[in-house]
Protein backbone atom coordinates (compact mmCIF):
# COMPACT_ATOMS: atom_id res chain seq x y z
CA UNK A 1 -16.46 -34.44 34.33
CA UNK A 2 -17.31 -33.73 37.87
CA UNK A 3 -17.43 -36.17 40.33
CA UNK A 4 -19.87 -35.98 43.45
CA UNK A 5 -17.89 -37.48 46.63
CA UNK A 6 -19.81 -36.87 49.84
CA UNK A 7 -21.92 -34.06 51.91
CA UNK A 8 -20.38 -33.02 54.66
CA UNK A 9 -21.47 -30.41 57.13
CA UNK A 10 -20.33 -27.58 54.71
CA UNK A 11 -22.67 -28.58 51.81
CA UNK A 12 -21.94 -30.93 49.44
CA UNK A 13 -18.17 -31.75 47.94
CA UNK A 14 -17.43 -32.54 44.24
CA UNK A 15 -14.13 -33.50 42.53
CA UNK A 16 -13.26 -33.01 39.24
CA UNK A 17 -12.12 -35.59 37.43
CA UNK A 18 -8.71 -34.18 35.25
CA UNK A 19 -7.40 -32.96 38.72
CA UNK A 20 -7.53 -36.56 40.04
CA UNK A 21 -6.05 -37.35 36.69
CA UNK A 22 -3.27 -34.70 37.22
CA UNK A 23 -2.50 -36.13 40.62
CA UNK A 24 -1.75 -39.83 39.22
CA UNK A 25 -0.34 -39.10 35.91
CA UNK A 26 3.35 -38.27 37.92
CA UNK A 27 3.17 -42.07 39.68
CA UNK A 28 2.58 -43.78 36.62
CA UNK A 29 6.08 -45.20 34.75
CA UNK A 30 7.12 -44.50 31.13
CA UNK A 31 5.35 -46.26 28.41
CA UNK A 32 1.84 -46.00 30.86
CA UNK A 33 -1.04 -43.54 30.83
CA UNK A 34 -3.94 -42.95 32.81
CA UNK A 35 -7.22 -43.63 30.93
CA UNK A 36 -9.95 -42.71 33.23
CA UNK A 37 -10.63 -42.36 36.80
CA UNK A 38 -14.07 -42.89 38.63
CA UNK A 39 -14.88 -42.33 41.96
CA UNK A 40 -16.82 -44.08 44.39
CA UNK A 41 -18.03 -41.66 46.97
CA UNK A 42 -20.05 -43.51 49.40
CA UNK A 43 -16.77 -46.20 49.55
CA UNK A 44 -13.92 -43.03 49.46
CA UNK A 45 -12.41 -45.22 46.64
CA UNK A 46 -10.81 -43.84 43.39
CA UNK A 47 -11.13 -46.76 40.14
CA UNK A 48 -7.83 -45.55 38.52
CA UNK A 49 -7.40 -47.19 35.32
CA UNK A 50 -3.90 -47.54 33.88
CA UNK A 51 -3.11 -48.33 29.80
CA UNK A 52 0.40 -49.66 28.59
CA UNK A 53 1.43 -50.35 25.45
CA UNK A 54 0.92 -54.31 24.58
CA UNK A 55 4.85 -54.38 23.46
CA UNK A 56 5.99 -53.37 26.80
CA UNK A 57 6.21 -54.59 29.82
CA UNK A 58 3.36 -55.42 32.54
CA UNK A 59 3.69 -52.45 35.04
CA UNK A 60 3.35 -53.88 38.59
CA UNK A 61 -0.33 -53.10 39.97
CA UNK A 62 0.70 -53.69 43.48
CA UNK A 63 3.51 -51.12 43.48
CA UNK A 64 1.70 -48.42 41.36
CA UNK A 65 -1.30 -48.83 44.12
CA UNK A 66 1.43 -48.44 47.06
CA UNK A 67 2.73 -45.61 45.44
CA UNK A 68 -1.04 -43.65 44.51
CA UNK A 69 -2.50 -44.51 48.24
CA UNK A 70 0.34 -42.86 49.48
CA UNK A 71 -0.28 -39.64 47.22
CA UNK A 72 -3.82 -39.99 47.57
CA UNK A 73 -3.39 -40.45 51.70
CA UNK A 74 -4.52 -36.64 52.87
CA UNK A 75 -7.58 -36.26 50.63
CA UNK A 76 -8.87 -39.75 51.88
CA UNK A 77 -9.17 -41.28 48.55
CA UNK A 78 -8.24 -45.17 48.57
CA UNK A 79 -6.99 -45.39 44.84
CA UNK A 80 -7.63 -48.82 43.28
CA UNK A 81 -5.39 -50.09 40.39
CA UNK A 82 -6.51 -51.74 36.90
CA UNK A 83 -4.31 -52.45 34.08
CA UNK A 84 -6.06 -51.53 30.77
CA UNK A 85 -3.42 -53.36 27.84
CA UNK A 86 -3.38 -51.89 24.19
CA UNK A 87 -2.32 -47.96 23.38
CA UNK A 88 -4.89 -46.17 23.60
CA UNK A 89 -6.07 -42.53 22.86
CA UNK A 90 -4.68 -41.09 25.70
CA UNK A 91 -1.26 -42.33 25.00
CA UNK A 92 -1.41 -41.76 21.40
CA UNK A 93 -2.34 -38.08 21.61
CA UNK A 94 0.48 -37.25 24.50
CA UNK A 95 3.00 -36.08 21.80
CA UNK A 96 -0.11 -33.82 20.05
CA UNK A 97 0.24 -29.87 20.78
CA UNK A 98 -2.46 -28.87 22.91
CA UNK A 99 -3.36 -26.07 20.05
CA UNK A 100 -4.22 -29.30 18.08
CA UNK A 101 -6.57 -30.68 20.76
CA UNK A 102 -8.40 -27.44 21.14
CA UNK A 103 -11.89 -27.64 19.18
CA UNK A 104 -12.25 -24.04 19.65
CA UNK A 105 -9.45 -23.87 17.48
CA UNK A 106 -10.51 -25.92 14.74
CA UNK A 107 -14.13 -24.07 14.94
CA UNK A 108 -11.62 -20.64 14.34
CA UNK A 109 -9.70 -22.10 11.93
CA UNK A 110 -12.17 -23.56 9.82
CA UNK A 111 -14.73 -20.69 10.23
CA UNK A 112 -11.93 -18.25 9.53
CA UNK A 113 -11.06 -20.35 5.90
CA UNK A 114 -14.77 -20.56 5.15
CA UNK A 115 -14.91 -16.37 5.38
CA UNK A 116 -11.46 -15.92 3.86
CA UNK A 117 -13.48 -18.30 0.69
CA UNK A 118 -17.02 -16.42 0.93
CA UNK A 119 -15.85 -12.66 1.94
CA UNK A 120 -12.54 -12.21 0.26
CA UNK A 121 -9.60 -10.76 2.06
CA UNK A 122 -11.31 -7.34 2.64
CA UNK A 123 -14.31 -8.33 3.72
CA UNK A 124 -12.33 -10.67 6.12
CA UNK A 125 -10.80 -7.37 7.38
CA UNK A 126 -14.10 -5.35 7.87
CA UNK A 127 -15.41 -8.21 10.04
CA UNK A 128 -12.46 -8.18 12.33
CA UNK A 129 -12.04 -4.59 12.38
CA UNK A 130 -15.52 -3.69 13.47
CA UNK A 131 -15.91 -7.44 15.78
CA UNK A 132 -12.38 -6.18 17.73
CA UNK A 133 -13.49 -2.96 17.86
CA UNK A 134 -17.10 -3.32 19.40
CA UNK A 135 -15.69 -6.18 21.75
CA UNK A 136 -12.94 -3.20 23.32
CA UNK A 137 -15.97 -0.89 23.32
CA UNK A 138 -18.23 -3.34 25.49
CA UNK A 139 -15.12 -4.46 27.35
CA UNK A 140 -14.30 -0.81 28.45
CA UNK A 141 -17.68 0.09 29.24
CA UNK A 142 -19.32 -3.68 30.62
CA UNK A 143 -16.55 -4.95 32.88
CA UNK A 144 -15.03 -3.46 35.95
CA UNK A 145 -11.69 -3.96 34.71
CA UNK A 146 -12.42 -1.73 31.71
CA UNK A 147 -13.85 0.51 34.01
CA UNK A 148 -11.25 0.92 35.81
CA UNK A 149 -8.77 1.05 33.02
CA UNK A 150 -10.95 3.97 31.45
CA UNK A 151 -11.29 6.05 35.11
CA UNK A 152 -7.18 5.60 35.10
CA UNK A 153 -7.05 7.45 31.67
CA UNK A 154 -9.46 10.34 32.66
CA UNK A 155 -8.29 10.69 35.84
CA UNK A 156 -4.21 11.70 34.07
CA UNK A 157 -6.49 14.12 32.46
CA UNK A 158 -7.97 15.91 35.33
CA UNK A 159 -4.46 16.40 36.75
C-alpha cells in the first residue's frame, strides 16, 4: 500500500508502506515482528505496530520508540510504538521461502499441472515452444533493448 504524506512545493509526496516496514524491521528484537504501519500525514507520525509471541517476553515500548525516532529522525517521521501480543501471520510466515509466498507462482504451478492433465506432455511442449518463441520475437522487435541487441548482430555482419 501507498501512503499519501504531505504536498510540498514539488507536488505531492507518497510513501510506501513495505519500505517503512523495511526500515523498522532491523530495530525490532528477536521473537518480535512488525505487523503494520500507518501513517499520519497531516501529524508526520508513523503508527508502528509491533507483535511478540505471548510466551515471550514484553519488549520494552519506550526503548523500541527511542530506538525507531532515532532511525526515523531525517525523513521527519515521529514513529509511535504499540505492542500487538499473540504470533501472528507475519511472524509465522518469516521462516516460509519467498517462492512459497509468490501467488504468481502458485497461478504457474497450478496452471502448468492443469495443462500437463488436459494437454499431455506434448501438447505441454507445443505451448511453450511456440509462447517462448513469439515472446523473443516481440521482445526483439517491441523493446529497445531487443532492438538494440538485434542492430549489434547485423551490424558484425556488415563488417
Amino acid at each position: 500500500m501507498i501512503f499519501f504524506w504531505k504536498t510540498g512545493p514539488l507536488g505531492r509526496l507518497w510513501i510506501d508502506e513495505s519500505a517503512l516496514r523495511e526500515m523498522v524491521e532491523p530495530c525490532l528484537p528477536e521473537g518480535t515482528a512488525c505487523d503494520s504501519v500507518r501513517l499520519v500525514g497531516d501529524r508526520d507520525l508513523l503508527n508502528v505496530y509491533v507483535s511478540f509471541n505471548s510466551g515471550n517476553a514484553v519488549p520494552d515500548p519506550e526503548a523500541l520508540s527511542a530506538q525507531l525516532a532515532e532511525k526515523f529522525l531525517p525523513t521527519g517521521l515521529k514513529p509511535s510504538v504499540s505492542l500487538v501480543s499473540g504470533q501472528t501471520e507475519t511472524l509465522a510466515g518469516k521462516n516460509r521461502h519467498p517462492l512459497l509466498k509468490s501467488p504468481f507462482f502458485w497461478g504457474l504451478s497450478i496452471g502448468l499441472a492443469a495443462a500437463v492433465v488436459n494437454l499431455g506432455l506434448s501438447g505441454v511442449f507445443w505451448v511453450l515452444f511456440f509462447g517462448l518463441g513469439s515472446f523473443a520475437v516481440a521482445w526483439l522487435f517491441l523493446t529497445p533493448g531487443g532492438r538494440n541487441r538485434l542492430a549489434s548482430f547485423l551490424d558484425s555482419f556488415e563488417e
